[in-house]
C-alpha atoms as a PDB file:
ATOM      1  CA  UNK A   1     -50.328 -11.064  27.580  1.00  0.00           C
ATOM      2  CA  UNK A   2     -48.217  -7.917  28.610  1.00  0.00           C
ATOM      3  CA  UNK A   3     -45.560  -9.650  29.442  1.00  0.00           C
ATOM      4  CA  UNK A   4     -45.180 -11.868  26.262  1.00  0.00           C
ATOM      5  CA  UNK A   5     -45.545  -8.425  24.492  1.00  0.00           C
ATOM      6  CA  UNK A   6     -42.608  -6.736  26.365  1.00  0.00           C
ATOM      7  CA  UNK A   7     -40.851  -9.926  26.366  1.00  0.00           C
ATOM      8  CA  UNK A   8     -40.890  -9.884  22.332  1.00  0.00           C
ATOM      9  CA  UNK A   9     -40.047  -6.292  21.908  1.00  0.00           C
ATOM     10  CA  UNK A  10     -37.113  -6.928  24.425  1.00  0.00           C
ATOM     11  CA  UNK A  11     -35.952  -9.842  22.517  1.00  0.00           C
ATOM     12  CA  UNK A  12     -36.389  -8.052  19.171  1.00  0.00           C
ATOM     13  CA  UNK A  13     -33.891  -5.041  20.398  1.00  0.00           C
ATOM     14  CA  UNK A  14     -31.327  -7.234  21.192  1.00  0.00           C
ATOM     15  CA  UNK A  15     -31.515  -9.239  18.003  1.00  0.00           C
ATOM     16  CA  UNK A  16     -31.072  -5.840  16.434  1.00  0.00           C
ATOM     17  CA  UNK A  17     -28.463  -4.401  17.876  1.00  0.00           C
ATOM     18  CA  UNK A  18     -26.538  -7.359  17.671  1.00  0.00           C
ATOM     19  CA  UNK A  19     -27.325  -6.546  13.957  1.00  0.00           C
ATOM     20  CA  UNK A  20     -25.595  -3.361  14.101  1.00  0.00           C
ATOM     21  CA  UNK A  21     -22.366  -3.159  12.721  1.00  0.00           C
ATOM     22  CA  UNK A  22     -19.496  -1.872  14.840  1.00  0.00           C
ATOM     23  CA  UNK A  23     -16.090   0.287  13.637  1.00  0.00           C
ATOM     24  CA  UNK A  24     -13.152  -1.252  14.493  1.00  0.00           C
ATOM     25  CA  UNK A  25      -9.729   0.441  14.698  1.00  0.00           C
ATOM     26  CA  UNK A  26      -6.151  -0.636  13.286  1.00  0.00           C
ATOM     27  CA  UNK A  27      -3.046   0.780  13.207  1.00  0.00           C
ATOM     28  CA  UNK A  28      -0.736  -0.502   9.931  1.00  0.00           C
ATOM     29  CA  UNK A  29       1.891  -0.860  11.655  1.00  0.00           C
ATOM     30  CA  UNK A  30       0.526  -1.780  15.154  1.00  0.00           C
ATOM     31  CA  UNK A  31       4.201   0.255  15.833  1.00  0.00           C
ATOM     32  CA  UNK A  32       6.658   2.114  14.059  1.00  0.00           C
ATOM     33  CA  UNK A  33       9.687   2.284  14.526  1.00  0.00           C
ATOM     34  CA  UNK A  34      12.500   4.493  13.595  1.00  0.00           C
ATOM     35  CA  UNK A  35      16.232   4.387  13.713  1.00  0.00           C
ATOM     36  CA  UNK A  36      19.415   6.048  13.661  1.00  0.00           C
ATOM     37  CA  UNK A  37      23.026   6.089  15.005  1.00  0.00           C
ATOM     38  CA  UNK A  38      21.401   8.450  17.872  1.00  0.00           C
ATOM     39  CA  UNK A  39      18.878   6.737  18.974  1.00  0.00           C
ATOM     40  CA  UNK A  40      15.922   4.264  18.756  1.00  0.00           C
ATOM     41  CA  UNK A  41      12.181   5.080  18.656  1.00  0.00           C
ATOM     42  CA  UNK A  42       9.044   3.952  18.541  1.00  0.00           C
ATOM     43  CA  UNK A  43       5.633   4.909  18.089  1.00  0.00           C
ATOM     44  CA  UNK A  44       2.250   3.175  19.110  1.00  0.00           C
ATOM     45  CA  UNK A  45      -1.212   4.377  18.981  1.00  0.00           C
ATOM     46  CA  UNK A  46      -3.369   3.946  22.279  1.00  0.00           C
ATOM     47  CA  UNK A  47      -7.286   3.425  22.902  1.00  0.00           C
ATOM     48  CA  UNK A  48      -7.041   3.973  26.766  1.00  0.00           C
ATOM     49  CA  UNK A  49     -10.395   2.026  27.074  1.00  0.00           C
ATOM     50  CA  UNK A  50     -11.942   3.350  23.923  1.00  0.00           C
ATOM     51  CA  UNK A  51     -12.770   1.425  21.047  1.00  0.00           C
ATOM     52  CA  UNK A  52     -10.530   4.043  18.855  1.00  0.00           C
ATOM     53  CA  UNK A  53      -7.030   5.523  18.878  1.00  0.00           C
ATOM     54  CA  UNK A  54      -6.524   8.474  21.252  1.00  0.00           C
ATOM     55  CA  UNK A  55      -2.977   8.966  22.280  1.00  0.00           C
ATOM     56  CA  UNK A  56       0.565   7.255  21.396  1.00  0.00           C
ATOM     57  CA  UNK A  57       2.840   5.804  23.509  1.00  0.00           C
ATOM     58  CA  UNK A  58       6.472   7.545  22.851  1.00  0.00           C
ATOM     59  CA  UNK A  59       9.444   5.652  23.616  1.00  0.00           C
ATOM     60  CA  UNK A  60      13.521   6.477  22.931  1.00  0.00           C
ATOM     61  CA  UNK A  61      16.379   4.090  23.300  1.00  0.00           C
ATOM     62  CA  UNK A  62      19.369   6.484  23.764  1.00  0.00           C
ATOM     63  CA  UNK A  63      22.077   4.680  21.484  1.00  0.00           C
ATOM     64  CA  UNK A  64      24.830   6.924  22.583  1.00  0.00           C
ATOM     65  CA  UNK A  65      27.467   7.602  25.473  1.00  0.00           C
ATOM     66  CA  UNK A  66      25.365  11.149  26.269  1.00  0.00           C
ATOM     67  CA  UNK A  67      22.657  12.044  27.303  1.00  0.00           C
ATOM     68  CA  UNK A  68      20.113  13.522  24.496  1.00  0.00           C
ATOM     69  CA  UNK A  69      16.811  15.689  25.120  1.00  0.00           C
ATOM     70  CA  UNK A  70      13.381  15.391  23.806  1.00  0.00           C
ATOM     71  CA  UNK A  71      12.534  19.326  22.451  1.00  0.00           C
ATOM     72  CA  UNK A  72       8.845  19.058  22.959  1.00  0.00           C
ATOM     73  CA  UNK A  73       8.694  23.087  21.381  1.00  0.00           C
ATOM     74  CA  UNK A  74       9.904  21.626  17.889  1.00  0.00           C
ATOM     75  CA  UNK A  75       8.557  18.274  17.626  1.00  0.00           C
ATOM     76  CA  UNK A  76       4.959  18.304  16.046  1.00  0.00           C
ATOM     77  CA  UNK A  77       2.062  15.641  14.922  1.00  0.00           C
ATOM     78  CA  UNK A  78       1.489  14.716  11.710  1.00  0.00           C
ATOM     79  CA  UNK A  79      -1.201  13.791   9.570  1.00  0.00           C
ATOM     80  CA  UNK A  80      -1.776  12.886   5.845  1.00  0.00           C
ATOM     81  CA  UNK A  81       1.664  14.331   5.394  1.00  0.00           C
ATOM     82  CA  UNK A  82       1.144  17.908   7.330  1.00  0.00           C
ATOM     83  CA  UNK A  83       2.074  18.935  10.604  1.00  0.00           C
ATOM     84  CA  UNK A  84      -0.956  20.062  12.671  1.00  0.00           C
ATOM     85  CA  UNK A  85       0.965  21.844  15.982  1.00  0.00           C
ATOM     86  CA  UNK A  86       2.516  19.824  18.958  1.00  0.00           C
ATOM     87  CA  UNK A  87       1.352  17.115  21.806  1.00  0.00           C
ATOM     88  CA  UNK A  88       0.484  17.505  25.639  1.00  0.00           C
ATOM     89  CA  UNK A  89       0.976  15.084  28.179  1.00  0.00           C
ATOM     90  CA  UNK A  90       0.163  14.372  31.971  1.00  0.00           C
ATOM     91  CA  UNK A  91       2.115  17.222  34.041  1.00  0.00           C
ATOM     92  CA  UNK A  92       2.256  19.527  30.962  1.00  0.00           C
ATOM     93  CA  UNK A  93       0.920  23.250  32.181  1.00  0.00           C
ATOM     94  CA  UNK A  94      -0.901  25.156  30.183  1.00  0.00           C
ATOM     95  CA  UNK A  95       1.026  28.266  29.828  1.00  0.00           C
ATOM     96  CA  UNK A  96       4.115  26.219  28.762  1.00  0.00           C
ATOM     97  CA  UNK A  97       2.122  24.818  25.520  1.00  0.00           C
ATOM     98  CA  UNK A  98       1.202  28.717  24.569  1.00  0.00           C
ATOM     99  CA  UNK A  99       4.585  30.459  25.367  1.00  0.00           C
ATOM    100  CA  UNK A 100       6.143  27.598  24.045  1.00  0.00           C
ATOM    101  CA  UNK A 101       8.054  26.612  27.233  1.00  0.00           C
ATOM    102  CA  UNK A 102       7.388  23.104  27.560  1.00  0.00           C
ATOM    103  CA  UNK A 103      10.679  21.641  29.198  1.00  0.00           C
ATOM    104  CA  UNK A 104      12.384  18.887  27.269  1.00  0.00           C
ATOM    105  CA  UNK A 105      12.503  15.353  28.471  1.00  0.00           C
ATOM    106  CA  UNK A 106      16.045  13.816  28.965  1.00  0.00           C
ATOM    107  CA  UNK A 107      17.417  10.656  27.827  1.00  0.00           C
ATOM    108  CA  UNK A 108      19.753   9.290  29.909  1.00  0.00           C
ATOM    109  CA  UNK A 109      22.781   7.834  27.936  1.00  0.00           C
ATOM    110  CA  UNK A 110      22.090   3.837  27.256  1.00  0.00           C
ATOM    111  CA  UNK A 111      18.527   4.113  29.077  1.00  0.00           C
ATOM    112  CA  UNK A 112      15.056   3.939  27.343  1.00  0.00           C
ATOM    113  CA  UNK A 113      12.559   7.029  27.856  1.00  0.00           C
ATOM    114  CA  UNK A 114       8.802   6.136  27.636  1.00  0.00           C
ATOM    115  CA  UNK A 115       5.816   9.107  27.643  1.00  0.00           C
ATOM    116  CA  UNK A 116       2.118   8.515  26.413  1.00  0.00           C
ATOM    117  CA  UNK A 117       1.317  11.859  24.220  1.00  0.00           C
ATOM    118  CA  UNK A 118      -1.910  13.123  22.550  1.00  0.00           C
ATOM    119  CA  UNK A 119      -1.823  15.568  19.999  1.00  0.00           C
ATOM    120  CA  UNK A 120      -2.907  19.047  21.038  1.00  0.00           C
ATOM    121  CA  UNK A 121      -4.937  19.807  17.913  1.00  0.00           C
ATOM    122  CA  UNK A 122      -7.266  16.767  18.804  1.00  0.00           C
ATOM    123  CA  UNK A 123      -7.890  17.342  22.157  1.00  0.00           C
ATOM    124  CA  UNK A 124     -11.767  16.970  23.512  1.00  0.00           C
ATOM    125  CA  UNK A 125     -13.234  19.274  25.757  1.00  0.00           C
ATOM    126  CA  UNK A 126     -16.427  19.482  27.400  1.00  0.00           C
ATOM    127  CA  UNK A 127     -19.322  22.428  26.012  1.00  0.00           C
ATOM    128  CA  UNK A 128     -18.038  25.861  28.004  1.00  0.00           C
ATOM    129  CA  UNK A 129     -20.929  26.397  30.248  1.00  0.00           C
ATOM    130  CA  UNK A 130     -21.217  22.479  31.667  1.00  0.00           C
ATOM    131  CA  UNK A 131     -22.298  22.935  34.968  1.00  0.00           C
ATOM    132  CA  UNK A 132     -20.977  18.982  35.547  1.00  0.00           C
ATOM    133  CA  UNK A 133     -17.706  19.897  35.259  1.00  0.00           C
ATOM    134  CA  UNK A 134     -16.108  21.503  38.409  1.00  0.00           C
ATOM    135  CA  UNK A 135     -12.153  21.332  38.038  1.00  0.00           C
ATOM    136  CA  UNK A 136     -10.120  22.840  34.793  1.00  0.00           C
ATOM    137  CA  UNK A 137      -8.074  19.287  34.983  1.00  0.00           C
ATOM    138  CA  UNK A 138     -11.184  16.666  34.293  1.00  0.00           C
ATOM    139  CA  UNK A 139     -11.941  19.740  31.361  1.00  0.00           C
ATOM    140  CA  UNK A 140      -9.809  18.386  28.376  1.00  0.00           C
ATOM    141  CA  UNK A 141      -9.390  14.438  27.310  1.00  0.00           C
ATOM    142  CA  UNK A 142      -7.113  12.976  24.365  1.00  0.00           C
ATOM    143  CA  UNK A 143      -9.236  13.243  21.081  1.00  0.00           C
ATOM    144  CA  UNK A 144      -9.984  10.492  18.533  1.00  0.00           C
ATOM    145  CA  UNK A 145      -7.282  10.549  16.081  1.00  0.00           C
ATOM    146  CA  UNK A 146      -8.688  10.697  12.924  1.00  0.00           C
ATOM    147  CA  UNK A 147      -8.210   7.946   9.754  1.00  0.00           C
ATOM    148  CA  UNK A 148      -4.845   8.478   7.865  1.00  0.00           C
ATOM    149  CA  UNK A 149      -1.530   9.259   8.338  1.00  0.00           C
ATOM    150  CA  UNK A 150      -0.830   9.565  12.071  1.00  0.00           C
ATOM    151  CA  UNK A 151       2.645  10.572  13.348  1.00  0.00           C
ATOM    152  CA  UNK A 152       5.211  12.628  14.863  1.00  0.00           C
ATOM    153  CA  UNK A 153       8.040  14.919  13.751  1.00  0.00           C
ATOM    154  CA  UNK A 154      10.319  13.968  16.742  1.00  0.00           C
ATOM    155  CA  UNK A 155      13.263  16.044  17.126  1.00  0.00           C
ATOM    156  CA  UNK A 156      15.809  15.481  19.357  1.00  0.00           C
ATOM    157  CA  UNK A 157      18.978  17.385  20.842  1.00  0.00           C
ATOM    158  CA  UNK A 158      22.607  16.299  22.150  1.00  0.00           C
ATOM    159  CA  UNK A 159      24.567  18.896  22.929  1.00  0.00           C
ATOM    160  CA  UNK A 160      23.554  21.702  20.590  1.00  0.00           C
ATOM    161  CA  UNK A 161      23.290  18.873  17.242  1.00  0.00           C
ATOM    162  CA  UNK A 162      19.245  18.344  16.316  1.00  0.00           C
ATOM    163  CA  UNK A 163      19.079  14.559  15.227  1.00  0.00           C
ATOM    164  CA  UNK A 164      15.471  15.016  13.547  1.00  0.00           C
ATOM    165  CA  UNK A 165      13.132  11.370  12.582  1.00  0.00           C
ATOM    166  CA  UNK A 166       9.600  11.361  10.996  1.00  0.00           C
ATOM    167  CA  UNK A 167       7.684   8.515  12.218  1.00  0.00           C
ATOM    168  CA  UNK A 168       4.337   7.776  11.179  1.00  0.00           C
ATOM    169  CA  UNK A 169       1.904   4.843  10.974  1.00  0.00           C
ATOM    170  CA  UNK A 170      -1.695   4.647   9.250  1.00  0.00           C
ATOM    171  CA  UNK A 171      -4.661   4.278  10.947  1.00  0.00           C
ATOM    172  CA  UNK A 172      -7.906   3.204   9.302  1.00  0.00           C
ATOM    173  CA  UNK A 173     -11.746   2.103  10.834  1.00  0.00           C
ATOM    174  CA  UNK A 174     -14.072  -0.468   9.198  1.00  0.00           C
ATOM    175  CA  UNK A 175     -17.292  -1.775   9.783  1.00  0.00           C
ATOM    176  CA  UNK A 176     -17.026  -4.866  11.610  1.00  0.00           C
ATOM    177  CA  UNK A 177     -18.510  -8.212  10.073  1.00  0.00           C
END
């Protein structure tokens, strides 16, 4: 009689939470993309395993003869129309992002440039005093970017001229039927 008891409550759960409505993510566009004589760009949000957005993937068609540079110190992330402060990617210390130092990323003339970025405002990190967490690298993951207006300011050199594109897509969450 136990059994059939647990068995029914078991059974019950899992009807339930099959019941249980789930948020899925979209991006409107699924990429942007952005355009002038300098170069080409475009921008994709990323889950990286989740089941929302967390990062963007980044990449630059150089359209010209010369080489251009990414300026990571001017370019910034937008949303709903604002900028909120810059992005941080994998090899990016953290003394460049608060002296402003971060090295730009060359474009090699004709070539395409890809980086995955996450914005620095939404970065997640773990509660100070978590004694599970021994290294300062496993310490801070790409955030969930939040509904709206998601983009980047992207500015971009070639020798000395700024060549300067907004790009932004929208990203909304709905229940899932």
């Amino acid at each position: 009689m136990g059994k059939k008891v647990a068995l029914s409550i078991i059974s019950i759960l899992f009807v339930c939470t099959g019941c249980v409505p789930s948020t899925v993510w979209r991006s409107t566009p699924i990429v942007q993309n952005a355009e002038n004589e300098y170069y080409e760009a475009q921008l994709e949000p990323l889950t990286r395993g989740h089941k929302f957005f967390v990062s963007f993937r980044l990449s630059v068609t150089n359209r010209t003869h010369k080489n251009l540079e990414i300026d990571w110190n001017m370019t910034r992330y937008i949303h709903n129309g604002r900028t909120r402060g810059g992005f941080v990617f994998k090899g990016i210390k953290p003394e460049d992002i608060g002296g402003s130092t971060i090295p730009p990323d060359a474009i090699l003339a004709g070539v395409t440039f890809s980086k995955v970025i996450s914005p620095f405002k939404m970065l997640a990190r773990p509660p100070l005093r978590d004694p599970h967490v021994e290294s300062t690298e496993s310490t801070i993951y790409p955030g969930i970017l939040p509904t709206g207006e998601n983009g980047i300011l992207l500015v971009i050199r070639q020798n000395g001229k700024e060549v300067v594109e907004r790009i932004t897509l929208t990203i909304v969450s709905q229940q899932a039927r």
